[in-house]
PDB file of N, CA and C in Angstrom:
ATOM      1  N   UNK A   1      34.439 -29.650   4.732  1.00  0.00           N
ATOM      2  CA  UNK A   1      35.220 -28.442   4.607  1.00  0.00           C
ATOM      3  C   UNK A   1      34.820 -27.663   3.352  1.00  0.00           C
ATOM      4  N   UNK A   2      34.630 -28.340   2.182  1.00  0.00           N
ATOM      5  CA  UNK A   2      33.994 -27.586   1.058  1.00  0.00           C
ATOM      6  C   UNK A   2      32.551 -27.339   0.942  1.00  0.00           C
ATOM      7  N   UNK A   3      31.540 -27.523   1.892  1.00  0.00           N
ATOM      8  CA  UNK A   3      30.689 -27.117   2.189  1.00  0.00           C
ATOM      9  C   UNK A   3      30.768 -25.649   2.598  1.00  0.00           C
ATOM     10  N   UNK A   4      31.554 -25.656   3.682  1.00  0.00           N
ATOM     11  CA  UNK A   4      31.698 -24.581   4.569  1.00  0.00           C
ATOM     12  C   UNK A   4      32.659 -23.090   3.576  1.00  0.00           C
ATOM     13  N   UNK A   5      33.410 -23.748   2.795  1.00  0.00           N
ATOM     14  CA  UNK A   5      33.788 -22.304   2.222  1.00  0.00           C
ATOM     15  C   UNK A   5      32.715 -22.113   0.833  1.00  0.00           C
ATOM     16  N   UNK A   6      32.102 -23.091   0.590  1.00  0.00           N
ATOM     17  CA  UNK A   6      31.043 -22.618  -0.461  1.00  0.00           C
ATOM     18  C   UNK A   6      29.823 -21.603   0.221  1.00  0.00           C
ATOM     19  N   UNK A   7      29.220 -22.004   1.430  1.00  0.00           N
ATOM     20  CA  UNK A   7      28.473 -21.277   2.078  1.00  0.00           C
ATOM     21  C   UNK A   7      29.221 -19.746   2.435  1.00  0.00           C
ATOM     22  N   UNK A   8      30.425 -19.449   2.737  1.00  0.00           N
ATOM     23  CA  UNK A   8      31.107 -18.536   3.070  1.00  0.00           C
ATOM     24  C   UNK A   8      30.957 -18.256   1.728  1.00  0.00           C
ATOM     25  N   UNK A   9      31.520 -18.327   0.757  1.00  0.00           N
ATOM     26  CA  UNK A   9      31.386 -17.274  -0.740  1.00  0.00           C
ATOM     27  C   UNK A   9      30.202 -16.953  -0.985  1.00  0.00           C
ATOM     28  N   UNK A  10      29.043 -18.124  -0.793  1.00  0.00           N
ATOM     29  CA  UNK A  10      27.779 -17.462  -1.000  1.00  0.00           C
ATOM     30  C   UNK A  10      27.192 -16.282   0.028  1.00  0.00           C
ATOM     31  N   UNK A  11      27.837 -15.991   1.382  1.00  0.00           N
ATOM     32  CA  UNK A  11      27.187 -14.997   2.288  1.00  0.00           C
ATOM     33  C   UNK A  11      28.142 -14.240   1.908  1.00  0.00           C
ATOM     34  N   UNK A  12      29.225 -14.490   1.785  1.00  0.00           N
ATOM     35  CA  UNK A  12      30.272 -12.546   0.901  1.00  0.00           C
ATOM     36  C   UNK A  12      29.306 -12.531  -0.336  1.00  0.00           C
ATOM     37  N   UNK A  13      28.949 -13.307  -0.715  1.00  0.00           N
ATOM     38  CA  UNK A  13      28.668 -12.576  -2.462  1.00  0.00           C
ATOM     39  C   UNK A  13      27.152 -11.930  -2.409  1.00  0.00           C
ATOM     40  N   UNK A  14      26.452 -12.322  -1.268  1.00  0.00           N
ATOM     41  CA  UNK A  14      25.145 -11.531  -0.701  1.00  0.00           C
ATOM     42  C   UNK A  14      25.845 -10.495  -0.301  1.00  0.00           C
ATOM     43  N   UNK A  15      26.640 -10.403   0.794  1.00  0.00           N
ATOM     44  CA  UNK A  15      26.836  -9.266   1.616  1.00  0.00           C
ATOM     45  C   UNK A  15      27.684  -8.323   0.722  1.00  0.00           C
ATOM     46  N   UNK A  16      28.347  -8.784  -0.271  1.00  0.00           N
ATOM     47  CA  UNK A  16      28.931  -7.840  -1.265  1.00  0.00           C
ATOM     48  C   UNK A  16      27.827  -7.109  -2.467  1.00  0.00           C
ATOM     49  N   UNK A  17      26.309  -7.697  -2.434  1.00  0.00           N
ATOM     50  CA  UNK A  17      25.650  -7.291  -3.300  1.00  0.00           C
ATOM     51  C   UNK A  17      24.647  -6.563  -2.852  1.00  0.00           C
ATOM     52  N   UNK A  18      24.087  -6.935  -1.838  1.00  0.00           N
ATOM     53  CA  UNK A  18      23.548  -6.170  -0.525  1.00  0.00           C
ATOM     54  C   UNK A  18      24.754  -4.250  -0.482  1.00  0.00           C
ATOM     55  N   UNK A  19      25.890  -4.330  -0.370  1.00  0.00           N
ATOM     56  CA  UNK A  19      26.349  -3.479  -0.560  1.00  0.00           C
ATOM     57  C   UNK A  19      26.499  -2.562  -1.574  1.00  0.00           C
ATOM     58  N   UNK A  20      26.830  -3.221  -2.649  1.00  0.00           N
ATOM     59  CA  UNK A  20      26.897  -2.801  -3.880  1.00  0.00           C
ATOM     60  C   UNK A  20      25.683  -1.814  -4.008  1.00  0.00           C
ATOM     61  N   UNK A  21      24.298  -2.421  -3.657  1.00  0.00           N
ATOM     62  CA  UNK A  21      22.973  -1.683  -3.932  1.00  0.00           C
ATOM     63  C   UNK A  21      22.761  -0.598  -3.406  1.00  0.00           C
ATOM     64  N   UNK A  22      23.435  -0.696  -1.944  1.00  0.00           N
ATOM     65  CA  UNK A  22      23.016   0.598  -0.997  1.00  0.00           C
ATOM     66  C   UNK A  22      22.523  -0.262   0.168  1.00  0.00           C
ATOM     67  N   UNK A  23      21.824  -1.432   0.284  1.00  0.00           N
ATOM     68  CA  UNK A  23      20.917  -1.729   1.107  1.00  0.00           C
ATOM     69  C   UNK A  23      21.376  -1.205   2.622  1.00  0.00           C
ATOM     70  N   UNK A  24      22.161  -2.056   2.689  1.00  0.00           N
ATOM     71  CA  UNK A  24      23.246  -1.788   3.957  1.00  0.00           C
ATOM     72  C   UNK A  24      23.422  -0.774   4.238  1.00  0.00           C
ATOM     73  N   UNK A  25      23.736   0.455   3.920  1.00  0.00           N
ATOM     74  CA  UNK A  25      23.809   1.635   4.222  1.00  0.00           C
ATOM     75  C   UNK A  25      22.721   2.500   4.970  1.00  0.00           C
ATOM     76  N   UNK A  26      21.091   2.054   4.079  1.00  0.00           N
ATOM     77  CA  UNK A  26      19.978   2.126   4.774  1.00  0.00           C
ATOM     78  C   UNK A  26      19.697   1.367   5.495  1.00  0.00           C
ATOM     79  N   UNK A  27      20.208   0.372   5.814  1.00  0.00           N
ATOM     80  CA  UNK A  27      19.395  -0.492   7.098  1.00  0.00           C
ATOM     81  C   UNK A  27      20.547   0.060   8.358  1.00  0.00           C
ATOM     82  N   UNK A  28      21.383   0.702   8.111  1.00  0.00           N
ATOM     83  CA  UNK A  28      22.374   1.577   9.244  1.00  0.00           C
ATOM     84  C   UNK A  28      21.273   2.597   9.440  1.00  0.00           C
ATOM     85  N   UNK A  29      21.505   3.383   8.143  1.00  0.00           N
ATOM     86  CA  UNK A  29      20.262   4.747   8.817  1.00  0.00           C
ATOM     87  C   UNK A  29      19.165   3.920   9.234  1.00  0.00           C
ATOM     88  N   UNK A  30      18.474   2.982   9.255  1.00  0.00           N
ATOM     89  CA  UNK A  30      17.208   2.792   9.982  1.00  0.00           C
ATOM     90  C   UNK A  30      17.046   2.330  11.618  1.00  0.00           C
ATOM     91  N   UNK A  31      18.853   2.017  11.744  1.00  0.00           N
ATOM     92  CA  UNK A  31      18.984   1.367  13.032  1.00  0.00           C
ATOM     93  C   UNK A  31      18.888   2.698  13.895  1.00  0.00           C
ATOM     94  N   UNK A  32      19.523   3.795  13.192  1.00  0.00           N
ATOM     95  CA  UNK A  32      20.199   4.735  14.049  1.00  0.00           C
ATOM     96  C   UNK A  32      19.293   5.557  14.053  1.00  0.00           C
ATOM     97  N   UNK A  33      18.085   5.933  13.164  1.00  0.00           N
ATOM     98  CA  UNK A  33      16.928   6.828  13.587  1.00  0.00           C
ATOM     99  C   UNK A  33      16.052   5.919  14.683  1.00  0.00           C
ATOM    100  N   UNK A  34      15.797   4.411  14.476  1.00  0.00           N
ATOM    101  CA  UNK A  34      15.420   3.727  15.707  1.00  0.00           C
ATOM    102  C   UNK A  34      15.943   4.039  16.656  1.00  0.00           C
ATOM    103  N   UNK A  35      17.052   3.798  17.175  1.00  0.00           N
ATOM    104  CA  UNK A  35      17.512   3.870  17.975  1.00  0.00           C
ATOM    105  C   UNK A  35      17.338   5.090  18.484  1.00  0.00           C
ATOM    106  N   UNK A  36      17.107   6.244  17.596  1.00  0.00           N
ATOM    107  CA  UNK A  36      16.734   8.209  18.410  1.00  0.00           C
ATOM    108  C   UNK A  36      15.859   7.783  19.196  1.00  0.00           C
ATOM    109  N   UNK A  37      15.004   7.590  18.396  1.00  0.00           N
ATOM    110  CA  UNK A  37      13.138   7.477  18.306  1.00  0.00           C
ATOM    111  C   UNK A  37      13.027   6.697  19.971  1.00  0.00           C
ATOM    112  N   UNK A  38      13.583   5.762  19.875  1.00  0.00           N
ATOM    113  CA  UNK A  38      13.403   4.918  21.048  1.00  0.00           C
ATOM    114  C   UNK A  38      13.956   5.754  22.541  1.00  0.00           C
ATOM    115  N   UNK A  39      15.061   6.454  21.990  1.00  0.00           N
ATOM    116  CA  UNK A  39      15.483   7.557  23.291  1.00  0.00           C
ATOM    117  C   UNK A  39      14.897   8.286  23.817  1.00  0.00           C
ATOM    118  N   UNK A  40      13.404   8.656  22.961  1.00  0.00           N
ATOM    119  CA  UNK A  40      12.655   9.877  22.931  1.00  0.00           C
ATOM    120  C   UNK A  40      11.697   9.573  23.936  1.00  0.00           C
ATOM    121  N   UNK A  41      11.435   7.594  23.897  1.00  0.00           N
ATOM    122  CA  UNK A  41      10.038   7.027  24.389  1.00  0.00           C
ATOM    123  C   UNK A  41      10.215   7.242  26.235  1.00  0.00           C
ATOM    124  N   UNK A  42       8.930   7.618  26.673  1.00  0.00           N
ATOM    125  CA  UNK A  42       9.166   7.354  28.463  1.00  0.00           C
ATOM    126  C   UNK A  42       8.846   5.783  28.507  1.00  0.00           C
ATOM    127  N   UNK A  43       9.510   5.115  29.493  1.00  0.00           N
ATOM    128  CA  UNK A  43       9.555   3.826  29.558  1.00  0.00           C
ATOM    129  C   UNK A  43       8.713   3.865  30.798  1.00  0.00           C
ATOM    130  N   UNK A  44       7.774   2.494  31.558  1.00  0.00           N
ATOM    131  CA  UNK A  44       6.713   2.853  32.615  1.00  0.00           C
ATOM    132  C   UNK A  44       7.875   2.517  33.680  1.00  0.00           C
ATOM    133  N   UNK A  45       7.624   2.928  34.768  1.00  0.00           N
ATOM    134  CA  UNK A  45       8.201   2.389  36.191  1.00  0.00           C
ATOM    135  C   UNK A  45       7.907   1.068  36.340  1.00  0.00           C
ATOM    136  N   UNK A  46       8.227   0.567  37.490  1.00  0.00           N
ATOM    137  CA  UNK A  46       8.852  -1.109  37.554  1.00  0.00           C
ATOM    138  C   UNK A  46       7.169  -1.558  38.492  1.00  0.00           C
ATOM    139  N   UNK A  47       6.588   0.063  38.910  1.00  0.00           N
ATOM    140  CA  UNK A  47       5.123  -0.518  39.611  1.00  0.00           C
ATOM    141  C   UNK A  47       4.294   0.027  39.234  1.00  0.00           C
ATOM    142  N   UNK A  48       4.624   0.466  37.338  1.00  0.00           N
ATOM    143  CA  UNK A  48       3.434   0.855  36.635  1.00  0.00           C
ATOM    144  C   UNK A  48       3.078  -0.563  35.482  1.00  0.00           C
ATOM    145  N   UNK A  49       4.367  -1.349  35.605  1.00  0.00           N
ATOM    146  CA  UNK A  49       4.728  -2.640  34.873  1.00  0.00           C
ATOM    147  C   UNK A  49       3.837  -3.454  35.358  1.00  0.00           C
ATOM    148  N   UNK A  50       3.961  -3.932  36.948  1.00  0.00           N
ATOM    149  CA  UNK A  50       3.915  -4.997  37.677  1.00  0.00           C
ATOM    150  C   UNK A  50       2.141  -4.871  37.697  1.00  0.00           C
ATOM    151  N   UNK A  51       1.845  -3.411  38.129  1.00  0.00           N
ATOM    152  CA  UNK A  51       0.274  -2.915  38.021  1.00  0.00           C
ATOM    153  C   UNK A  51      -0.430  -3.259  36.493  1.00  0.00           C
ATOM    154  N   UNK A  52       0.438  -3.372  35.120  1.00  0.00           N
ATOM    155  CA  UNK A  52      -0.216  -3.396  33.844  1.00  0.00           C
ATOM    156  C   UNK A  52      -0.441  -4.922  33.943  1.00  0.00           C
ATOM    157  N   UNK A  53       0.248  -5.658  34.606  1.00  0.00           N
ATOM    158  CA  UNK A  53       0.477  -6.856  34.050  1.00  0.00           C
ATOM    159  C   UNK A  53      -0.489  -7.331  35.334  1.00  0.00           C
ATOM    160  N   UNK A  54      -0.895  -6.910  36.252  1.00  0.00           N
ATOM    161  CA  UNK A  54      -1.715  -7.439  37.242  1.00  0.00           C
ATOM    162  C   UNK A  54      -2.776  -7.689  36.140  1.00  0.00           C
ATOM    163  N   UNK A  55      -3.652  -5.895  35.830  1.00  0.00           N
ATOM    164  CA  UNK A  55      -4.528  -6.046  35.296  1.00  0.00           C
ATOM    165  C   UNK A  55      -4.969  -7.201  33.713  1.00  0.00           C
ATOM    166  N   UNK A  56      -3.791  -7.377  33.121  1.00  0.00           N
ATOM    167  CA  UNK A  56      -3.901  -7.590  31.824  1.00  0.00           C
ATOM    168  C   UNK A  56      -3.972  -9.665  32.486  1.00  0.00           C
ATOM    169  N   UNK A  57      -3.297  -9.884  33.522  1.00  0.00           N
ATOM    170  CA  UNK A  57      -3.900 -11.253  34.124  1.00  0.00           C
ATOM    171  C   UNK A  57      -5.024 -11.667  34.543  1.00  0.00           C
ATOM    172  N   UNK A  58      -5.310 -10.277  34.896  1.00  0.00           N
ATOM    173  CA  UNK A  58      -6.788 -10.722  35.497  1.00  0.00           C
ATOM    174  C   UNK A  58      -7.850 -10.446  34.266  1.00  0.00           C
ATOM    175  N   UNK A  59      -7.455 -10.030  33.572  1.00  0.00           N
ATOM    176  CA  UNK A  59      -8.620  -9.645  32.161  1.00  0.00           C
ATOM    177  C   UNK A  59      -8.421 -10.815  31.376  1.00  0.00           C
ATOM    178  N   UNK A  60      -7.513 -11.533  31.351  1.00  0.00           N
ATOM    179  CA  UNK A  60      -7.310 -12.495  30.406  1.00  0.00           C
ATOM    180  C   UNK A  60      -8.356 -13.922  31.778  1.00  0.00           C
ATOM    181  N   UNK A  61      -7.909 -13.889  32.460  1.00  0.00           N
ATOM    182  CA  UNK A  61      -8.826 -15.078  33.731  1.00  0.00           C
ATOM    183  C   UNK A  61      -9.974 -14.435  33.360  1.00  0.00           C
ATOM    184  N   UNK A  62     -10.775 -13.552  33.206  1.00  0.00           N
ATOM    185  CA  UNK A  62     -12.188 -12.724  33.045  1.00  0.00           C
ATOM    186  C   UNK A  62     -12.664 -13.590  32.496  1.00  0.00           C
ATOM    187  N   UNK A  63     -12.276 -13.076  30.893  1.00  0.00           N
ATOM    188  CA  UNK A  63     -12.377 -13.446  29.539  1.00  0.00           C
ATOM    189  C   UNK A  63     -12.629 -15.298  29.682  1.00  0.00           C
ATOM    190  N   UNK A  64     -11.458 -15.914  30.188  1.00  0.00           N
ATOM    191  CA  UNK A  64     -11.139 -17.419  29.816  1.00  0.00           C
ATOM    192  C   UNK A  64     -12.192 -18.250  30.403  1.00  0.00           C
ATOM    193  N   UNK A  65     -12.875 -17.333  31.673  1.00  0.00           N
ATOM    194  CA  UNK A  65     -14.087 -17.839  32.327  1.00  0.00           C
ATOM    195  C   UNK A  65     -15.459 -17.450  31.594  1.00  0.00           C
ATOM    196  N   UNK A  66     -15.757 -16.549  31.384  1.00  0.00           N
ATOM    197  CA  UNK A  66     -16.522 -15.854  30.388  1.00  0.00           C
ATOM    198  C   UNK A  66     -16.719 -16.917  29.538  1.00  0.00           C
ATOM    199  N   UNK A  67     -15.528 -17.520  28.704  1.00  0.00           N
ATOM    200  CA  UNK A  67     -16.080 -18.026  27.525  1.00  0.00           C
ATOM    201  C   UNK A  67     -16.522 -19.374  28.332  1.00  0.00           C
ATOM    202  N   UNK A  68     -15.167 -20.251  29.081  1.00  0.00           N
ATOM    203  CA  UNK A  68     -15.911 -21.337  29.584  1.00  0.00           C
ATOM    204  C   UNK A  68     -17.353 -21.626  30.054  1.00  0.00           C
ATOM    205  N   UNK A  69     -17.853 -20.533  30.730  1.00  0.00           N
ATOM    206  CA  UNK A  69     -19.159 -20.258  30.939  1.00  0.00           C
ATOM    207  C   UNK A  69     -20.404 -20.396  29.644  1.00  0.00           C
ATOM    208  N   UNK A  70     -20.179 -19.419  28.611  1.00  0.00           N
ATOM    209  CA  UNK A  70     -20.818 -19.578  27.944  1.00  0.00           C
ATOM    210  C   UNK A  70     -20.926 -21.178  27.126  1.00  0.00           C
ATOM    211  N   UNK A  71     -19.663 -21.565  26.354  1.00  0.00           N
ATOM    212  CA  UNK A  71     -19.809 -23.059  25.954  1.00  0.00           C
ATOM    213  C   UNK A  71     -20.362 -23.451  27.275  1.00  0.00           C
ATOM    214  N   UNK A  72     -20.305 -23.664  27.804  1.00  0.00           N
ATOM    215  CA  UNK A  72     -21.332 -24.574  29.259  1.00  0.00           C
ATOM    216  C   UNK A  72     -22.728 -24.839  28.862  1.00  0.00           C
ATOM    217  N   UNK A  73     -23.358 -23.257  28.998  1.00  0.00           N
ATOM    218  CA  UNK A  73     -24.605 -23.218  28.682  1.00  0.00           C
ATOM    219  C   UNK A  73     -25.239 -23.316  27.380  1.00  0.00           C
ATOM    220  N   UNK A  74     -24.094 -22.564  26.765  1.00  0.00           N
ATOM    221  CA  UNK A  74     -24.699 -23.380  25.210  1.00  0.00           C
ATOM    222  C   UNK A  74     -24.719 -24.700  24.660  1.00  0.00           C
ATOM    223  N   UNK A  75     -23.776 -25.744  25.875  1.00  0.00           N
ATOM    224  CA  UNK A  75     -23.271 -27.066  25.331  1.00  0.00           C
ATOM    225  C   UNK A  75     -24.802 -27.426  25.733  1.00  0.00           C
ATOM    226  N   UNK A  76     -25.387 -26.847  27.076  1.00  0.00           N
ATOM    227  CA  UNK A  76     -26.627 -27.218  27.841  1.00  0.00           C
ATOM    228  C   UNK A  76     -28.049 -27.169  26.782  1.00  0.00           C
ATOM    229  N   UNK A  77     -28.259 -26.134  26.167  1.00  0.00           N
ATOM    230  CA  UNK A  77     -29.424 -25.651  25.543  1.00  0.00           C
ATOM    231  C   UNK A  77     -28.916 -26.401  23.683  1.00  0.00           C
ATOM    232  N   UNK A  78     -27.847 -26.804  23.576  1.00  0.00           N
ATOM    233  CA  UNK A  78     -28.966 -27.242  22.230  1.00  0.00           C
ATOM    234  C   UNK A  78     -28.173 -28.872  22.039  1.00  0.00           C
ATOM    235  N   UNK A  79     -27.317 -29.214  22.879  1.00  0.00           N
ATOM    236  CA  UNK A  79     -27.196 -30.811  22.946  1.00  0.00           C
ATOM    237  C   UNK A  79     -27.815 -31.311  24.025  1.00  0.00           C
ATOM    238  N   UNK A  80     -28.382 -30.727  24.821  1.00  0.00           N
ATOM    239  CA  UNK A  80     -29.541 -31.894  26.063  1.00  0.00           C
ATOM    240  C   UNK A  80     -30.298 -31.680  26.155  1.00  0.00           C
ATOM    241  N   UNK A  81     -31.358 -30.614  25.125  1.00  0.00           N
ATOM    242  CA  UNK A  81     -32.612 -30.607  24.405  1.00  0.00           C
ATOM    243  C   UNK A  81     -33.103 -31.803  23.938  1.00  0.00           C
TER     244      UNK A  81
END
């Protein structure tokens, strides 16, 4: 139990000093110009999503073969020389 109200005085005496400074006040204004900013963004459709994420699967399988490929042949040319 005296754990628990020592930890409680120590997060008021942050959150009271955090205040004291201003901090808090600006991390409000930063939520709330985020939050514009983000109103402003076009978000993609649900089959411009499904289409990004096709491609970005199949580029990543490309790639993962690509490399497997190469270690292959390079494992070939200078350890079974």
């Amino acid at each position: 139990m005296t754990t628990i109200i020592i930890w409680a005085l120590i997060i008021l005496a942050v959150f009271a000093f955090l205040w004291w400074r201003g901090h808090l006040a600006r991390f409000a204004t930063y939520l709330q110009q985020t939050r514009e900013e983000l109103k402003k963004c076009t978000w993609p459709s649900w089959e411009e999503l499904k289409g990004s994420t096709v491609v970005v699967a199949i580029s990543i399988l490309a790639l993962g073969l690509f490399t497997v490929a190469v270690d292959f042949v390079l494992n070939i040319i200078f350890f079974r020389l």
